[in-house]
Protein backbone atom coordinates (compact mmCIF):
# COMPACT_ATOMS: atom_id res chain seq x y z
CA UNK A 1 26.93 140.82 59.97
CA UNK A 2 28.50 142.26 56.71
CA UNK A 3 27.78 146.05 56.34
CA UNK A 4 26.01 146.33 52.60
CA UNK A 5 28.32 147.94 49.67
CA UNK A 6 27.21 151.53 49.49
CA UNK A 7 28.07 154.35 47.55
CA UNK A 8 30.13 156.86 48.85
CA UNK A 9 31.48 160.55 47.70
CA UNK A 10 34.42 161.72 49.37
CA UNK A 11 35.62 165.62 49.65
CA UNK A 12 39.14 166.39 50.48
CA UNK A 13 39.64 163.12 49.10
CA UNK A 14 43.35 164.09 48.15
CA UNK A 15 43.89 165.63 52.16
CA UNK A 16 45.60 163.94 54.58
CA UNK A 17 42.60 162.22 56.41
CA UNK A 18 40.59 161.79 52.57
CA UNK A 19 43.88 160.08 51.31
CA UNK A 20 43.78 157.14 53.95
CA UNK A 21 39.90 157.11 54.42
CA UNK A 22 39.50 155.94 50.48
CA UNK A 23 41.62 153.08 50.58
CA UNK A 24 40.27 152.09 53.98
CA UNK A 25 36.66 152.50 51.91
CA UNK A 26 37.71 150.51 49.11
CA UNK A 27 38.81 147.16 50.93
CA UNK A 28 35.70 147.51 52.43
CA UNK A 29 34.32 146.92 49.04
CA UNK A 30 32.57 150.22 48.31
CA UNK A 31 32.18 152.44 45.45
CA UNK A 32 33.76 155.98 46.32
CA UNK A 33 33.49 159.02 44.14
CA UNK A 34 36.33 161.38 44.90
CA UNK A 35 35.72 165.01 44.47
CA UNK A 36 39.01 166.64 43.88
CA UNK A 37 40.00 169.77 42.04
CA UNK A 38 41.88 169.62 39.02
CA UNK A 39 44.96 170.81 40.01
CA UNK A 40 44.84 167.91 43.25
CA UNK A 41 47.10 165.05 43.25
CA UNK A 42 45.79 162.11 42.90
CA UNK A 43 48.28 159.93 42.83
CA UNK A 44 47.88 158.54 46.02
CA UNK A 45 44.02 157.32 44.90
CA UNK A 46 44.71 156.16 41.08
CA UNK A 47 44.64 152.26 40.79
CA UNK A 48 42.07 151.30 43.87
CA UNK A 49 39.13 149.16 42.82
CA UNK A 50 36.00 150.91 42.86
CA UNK A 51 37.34 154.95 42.59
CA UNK A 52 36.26 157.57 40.47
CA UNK A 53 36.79 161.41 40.02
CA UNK A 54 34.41 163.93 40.03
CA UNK A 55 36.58 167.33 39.24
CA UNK A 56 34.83 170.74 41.20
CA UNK A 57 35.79 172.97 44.14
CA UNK A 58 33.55 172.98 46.94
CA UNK A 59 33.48 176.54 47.20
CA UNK A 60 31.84 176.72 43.73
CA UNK A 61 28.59 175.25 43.84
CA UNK A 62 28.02 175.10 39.86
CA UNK A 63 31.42 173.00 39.42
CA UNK A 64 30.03 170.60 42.00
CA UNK A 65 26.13 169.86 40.38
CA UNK A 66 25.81 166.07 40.25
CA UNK A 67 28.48 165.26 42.31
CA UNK A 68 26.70 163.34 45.16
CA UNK A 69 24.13 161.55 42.79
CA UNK A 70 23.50 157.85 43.68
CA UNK A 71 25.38 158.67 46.10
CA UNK A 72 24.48 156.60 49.84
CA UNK A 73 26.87 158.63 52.28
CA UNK A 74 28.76 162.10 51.71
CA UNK A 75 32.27 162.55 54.05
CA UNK A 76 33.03 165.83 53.82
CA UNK A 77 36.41 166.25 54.92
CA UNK A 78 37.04 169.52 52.37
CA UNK A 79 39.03 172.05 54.69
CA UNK A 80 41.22 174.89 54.36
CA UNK A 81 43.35 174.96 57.89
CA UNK A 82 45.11 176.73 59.52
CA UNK A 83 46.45 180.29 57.56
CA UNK A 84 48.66 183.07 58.03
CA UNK A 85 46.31 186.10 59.31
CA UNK A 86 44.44 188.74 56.98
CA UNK A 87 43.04 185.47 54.92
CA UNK A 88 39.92 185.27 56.63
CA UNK A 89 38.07 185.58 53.38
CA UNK A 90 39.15 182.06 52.24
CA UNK A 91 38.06 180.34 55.63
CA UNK A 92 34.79 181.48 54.50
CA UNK A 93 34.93 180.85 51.59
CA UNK A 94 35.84 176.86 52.02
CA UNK A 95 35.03 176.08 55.20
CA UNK A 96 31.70 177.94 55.52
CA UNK A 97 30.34 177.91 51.92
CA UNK A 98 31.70 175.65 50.79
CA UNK A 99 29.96 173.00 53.59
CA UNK A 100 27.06 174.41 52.51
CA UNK A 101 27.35 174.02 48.95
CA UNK A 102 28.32 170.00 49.60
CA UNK A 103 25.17 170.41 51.96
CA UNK A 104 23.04 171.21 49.42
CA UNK A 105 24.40 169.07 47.00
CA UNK A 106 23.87 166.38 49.00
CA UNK A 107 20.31 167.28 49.65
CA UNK A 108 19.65 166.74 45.88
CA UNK A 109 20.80 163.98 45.46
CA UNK A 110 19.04 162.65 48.04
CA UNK A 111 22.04 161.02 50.28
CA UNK A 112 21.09 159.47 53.32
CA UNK A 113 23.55 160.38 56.03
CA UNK A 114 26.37 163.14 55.65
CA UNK A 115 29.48 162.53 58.22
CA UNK A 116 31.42 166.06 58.75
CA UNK A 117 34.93 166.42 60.12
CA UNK A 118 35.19 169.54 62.53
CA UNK A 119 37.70 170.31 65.17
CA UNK A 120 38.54 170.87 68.58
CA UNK A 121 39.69 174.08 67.72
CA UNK A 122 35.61 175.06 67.47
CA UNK A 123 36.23 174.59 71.43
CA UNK A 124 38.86 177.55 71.99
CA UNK A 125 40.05 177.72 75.87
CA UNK A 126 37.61 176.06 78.37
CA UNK A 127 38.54 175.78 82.04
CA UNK A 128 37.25 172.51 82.78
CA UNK A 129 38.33 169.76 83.71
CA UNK A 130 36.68 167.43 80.93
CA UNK A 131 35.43 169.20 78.07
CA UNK A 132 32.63 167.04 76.41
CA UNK A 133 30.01 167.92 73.16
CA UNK A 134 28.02 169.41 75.48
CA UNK A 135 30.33 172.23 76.16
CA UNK A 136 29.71 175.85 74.23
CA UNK A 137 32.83 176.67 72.30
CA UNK A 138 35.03 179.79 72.33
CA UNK A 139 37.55 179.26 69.89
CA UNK A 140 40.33 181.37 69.61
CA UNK A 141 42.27 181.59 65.94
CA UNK A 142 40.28 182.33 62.63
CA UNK A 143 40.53 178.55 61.74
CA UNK A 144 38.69 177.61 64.48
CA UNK A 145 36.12 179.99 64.57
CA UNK A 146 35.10 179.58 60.49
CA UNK A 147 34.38 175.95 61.52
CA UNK A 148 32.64 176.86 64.71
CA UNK A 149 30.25 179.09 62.42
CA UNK A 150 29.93 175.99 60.03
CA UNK A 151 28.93 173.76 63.32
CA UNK A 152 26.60 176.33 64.01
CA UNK A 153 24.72 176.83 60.46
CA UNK A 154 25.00 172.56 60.48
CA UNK A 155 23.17 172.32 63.90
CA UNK A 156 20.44 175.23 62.41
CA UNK A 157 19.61 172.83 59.57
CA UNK A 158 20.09 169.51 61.67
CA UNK A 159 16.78 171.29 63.79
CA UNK A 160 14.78 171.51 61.03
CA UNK A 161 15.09 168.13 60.38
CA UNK A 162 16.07 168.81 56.56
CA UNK A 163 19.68 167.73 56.65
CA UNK A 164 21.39 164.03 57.82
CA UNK A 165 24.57 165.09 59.12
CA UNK A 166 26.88 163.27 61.97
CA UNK A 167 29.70 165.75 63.04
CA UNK A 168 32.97 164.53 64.21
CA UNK A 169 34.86 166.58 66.15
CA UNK A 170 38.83 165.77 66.04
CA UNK A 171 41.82 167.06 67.82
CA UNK A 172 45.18 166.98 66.66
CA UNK A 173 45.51 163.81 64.04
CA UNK A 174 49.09 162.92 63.69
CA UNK A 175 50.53 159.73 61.90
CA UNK A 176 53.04 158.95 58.88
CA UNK A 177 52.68 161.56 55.66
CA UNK A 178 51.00 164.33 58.67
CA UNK A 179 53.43 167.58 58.16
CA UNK A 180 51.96 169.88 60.22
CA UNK A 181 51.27 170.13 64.08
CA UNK A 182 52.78 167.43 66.11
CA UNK A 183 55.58 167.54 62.98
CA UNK A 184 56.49 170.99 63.77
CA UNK A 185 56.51 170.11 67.65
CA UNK A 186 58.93 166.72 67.19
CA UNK A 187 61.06 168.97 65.00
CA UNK A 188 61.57 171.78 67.66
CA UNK A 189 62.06 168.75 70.04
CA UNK A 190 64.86 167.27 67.78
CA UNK A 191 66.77 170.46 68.73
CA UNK A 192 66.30 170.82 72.06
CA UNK A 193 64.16 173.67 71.84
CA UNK A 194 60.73 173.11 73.01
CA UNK A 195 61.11 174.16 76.88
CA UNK A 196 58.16 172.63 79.48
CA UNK A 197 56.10 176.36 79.49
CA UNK A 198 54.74 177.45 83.07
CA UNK A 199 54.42 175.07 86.22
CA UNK A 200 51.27 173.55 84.63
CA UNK A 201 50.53 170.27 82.38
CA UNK A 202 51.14 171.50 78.94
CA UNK A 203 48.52 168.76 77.38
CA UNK A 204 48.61 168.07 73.36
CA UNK A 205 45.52 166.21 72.74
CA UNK A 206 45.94 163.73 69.48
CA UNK A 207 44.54 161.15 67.77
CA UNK A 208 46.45 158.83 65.20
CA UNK A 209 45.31 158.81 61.99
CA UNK A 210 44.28 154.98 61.74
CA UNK A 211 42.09 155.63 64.61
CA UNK A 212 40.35 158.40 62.80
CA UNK A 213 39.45 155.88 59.58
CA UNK A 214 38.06 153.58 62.29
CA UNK A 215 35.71 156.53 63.94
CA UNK A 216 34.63 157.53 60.23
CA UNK A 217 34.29 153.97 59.25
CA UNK A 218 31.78 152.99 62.32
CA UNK A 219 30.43 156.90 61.84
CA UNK A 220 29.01 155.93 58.94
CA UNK A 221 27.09 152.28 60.13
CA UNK A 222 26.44 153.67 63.74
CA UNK A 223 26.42 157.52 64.20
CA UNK A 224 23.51 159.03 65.21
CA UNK A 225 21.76 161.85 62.66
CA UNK A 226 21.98 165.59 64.23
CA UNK A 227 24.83 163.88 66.68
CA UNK A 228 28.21 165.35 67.29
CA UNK A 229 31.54 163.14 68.86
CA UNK A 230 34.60 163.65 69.92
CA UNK A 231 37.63 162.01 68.28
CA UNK A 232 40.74 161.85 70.02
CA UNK A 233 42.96 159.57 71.90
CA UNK A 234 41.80 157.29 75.67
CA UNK A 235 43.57 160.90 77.06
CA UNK A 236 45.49 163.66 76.63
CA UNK A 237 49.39 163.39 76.30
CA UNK A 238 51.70 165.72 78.41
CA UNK A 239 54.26 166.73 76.41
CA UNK A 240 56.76 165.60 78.56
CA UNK A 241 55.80 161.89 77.43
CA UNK A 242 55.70 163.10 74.24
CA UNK A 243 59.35 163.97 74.16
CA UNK A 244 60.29 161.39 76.25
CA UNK A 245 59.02 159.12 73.54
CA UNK A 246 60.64 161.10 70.87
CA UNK A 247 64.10 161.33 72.78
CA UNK A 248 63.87 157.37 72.81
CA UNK A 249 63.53 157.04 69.12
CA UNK A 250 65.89 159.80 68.09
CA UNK A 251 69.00 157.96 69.99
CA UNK A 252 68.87 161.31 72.11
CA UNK A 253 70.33 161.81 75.40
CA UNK A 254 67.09 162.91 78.10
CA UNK A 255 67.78 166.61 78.53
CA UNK A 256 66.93 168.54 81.11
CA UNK A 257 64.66 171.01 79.26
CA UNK A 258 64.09 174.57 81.52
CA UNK A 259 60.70 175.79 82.11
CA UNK A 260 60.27 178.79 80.47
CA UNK A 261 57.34 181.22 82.29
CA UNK A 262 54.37 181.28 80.42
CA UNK A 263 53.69 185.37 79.96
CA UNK A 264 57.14 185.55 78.93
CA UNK A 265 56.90 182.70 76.55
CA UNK A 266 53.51 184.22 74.80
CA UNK A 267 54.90 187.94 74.60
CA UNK A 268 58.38 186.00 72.93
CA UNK A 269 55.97 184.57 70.28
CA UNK A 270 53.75 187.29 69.86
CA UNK A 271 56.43 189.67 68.70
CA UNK A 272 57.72 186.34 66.57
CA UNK A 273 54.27 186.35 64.80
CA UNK A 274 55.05 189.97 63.76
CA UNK A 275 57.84 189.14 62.15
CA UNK A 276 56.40 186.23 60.37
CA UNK A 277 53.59 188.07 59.32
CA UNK A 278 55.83 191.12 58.07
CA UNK A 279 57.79 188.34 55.97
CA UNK A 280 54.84 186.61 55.19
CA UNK A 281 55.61 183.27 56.61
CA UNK A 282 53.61 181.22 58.85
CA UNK A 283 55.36 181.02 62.05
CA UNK A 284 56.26 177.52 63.70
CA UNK A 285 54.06 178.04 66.82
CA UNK A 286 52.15 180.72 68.02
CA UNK A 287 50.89 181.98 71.11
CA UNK A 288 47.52 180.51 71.06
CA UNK A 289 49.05 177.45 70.57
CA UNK A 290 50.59 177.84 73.56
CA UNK A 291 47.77 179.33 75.00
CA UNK A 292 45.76 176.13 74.51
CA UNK A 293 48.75 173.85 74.97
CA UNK A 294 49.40 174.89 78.88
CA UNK A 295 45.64 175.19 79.09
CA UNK A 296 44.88 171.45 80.27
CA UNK A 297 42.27 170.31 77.91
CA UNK A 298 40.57 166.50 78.49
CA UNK A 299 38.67 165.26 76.18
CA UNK A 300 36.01 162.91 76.95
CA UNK A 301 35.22 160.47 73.93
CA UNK A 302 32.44 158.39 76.50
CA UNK A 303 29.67 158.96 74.03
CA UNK A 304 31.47 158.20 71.14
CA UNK A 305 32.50 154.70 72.63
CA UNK A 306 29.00 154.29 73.48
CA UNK A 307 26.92 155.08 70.47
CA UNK A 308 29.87 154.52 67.79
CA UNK A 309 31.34 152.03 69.77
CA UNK A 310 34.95 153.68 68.93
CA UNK A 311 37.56 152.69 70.73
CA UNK A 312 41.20 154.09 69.82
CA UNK A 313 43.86 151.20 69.17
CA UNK A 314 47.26 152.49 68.79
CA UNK A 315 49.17 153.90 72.06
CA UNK A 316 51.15 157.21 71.86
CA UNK A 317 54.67 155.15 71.95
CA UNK A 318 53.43 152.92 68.50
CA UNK A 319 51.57 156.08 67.08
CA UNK A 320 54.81 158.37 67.31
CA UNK A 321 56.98 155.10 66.58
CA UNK A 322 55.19 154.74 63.18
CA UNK A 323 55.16 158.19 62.48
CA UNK A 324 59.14 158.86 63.47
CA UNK A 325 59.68 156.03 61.51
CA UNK A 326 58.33 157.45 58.14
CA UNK A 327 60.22 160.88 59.09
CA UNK A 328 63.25 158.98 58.99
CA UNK A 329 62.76 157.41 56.30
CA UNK A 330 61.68 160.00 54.16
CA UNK A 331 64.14 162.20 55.48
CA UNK A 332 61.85 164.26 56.93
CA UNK A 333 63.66 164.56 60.63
């Protein structure tokens, strides 16, 4: 059965996720409403049937009045991520308020269901062997916890019973046009320089990007109000797969990479982050990446193949062969 045409706002419309969500929504037939900031790009957007602009800032709730009305479903994938330290301010700012501002908004206007990207990073370091929704989070870097207090102020209003919102909870999305996490990682792989840290499984759990659109996409027909999901892949990838994969596509000999102790390696980029800081660059990695990286997170996504009936599609070897691809061709590796 044909899901009916709805109306549908978007925030972070011009992101990463937002940029291949809105096509996605528009072969689907529906009317989306972007909500972008004047100074976004939206180049990316112009020319799809059925999309329109609204220009505000999330994190100014007069800018975005009227925004979300006639509007059926809100995705509010507005974020600021990760951030070189001392700009705590802003992850407030954005992720916090501004949430609630689209909240509100929202509220209004009367929308029916609101579908709001989080992140594993709410989750910090657990030691268990499959983390699921269930499981309190501890997160560890400022990013993390400004969306964990979001989560938190969500699931306050979600028990009232005043506010339609179905969270999605993502790890690491990677795909072609991503320049950030596993981009930085295939780099420092493309040199030889990303060692196997400690004795244990140093797990990087990712999801590609078209396998996101599908869990938003079945999010919005299927997910349950006051519900939260995890998003990632079937499991977690050890990173020696990962550059195993990456070798292959490269044309790169297999080296033999060393394993580098894992106290040693943290202290190492510890004092690195210093000297970031003190330059006021954003370091490549960082020790809590690390941290979480040799940590051995799983990821169940049970209940999200049960009630959204999500089931990822692309394998890590045609994920990273897509994405590779695009690097190459973009000269981006």
């Amino acid at each position: 059965m044909e899901m009916k045409k709805l109306n549908i706002l978007v925030t972070g419309a011009t992101g990463y996720i937002g940029s291949c969500l809105v096509p996605a929504l528009a072969k689907e037939g529906h009317k989306t409403r972007c909500l972008v900031r004047k100074t976004s790009d939206i180049s990316r957007l112009k020319g799809l049937k059925n999309v329109e602009f609204f220009y505000g800032d999330t994190a100014d709730p007069e800018s975005i009045a009227g925004a979300a009305k006639d509007m059926d479903i809100v995705f509010h994938l507005a974020v600021l991520g990760h951030l070189k330290k001392g700009m705590e301010e802003d992850y407030t700012r954005v992720n916090i308020s501004g949430t609630k501002n689209i909240i509100d908004e929202a509220m209004r206007s009367g929308v029916k269901k609101i579908i709001y990207t989080t992140t594993s990073a709410t989750l910090g370091i657990i030691n268990k062997e499959i983390i699921t929704e269930e499981d309190a989070g501890f997160p560890v870097t400022d990013y993390g916890r400004s969306k964990f207090r979001a989560e938190n102020e969500i699931k306050n209003l979600i028990k009232t019973g005043s506010v339609p919102v179905v969270m999605l909870r993502l790890t690491h999305v990677y795909g072609p046009g991503e320049q950030r996490d596993l981009y930085k990682i295939i780099k420092l792989m493309k040199k030889g320089i990303f060692p196997q840290v400690g004795l244990s499984e140093n797990l990087y759990p990712a999801v590609y990007i078209d396998d996101v659109i599908q869990a938003l996409l079945k999010a919005m027909e299927f997910g349950k109000i006051g519900e939260t999901y995890i998003i990632t892949d079937a499991e977690s990838h050890d990173l020696k797969d990962i550059r195993k994969i990456v070798n292959k596509e490269l044309n790169r000999k297999i080296n033999i990479y060393p394993v580098v102790p894992k106290d040693l390696t943290i202290f190492m980029l510890n004092v690195l982050g210093k000297l970031f800081s003190f330059l006021g660059k954003e370091p490549p990695f960082s020790a809590k990446n690390i941290k979480s990286i040799t940590a051995g997170r799983r990821f169940s996504i049970e209940k999200a193949k049960r009630e959204l009936h999500y089931n990822p599609a692309v394998s890590l070897e045609q994920g990273l062969h897509k994405t590779i691809e695009y690097y190459k061709k973009n000269n981006l590796l």
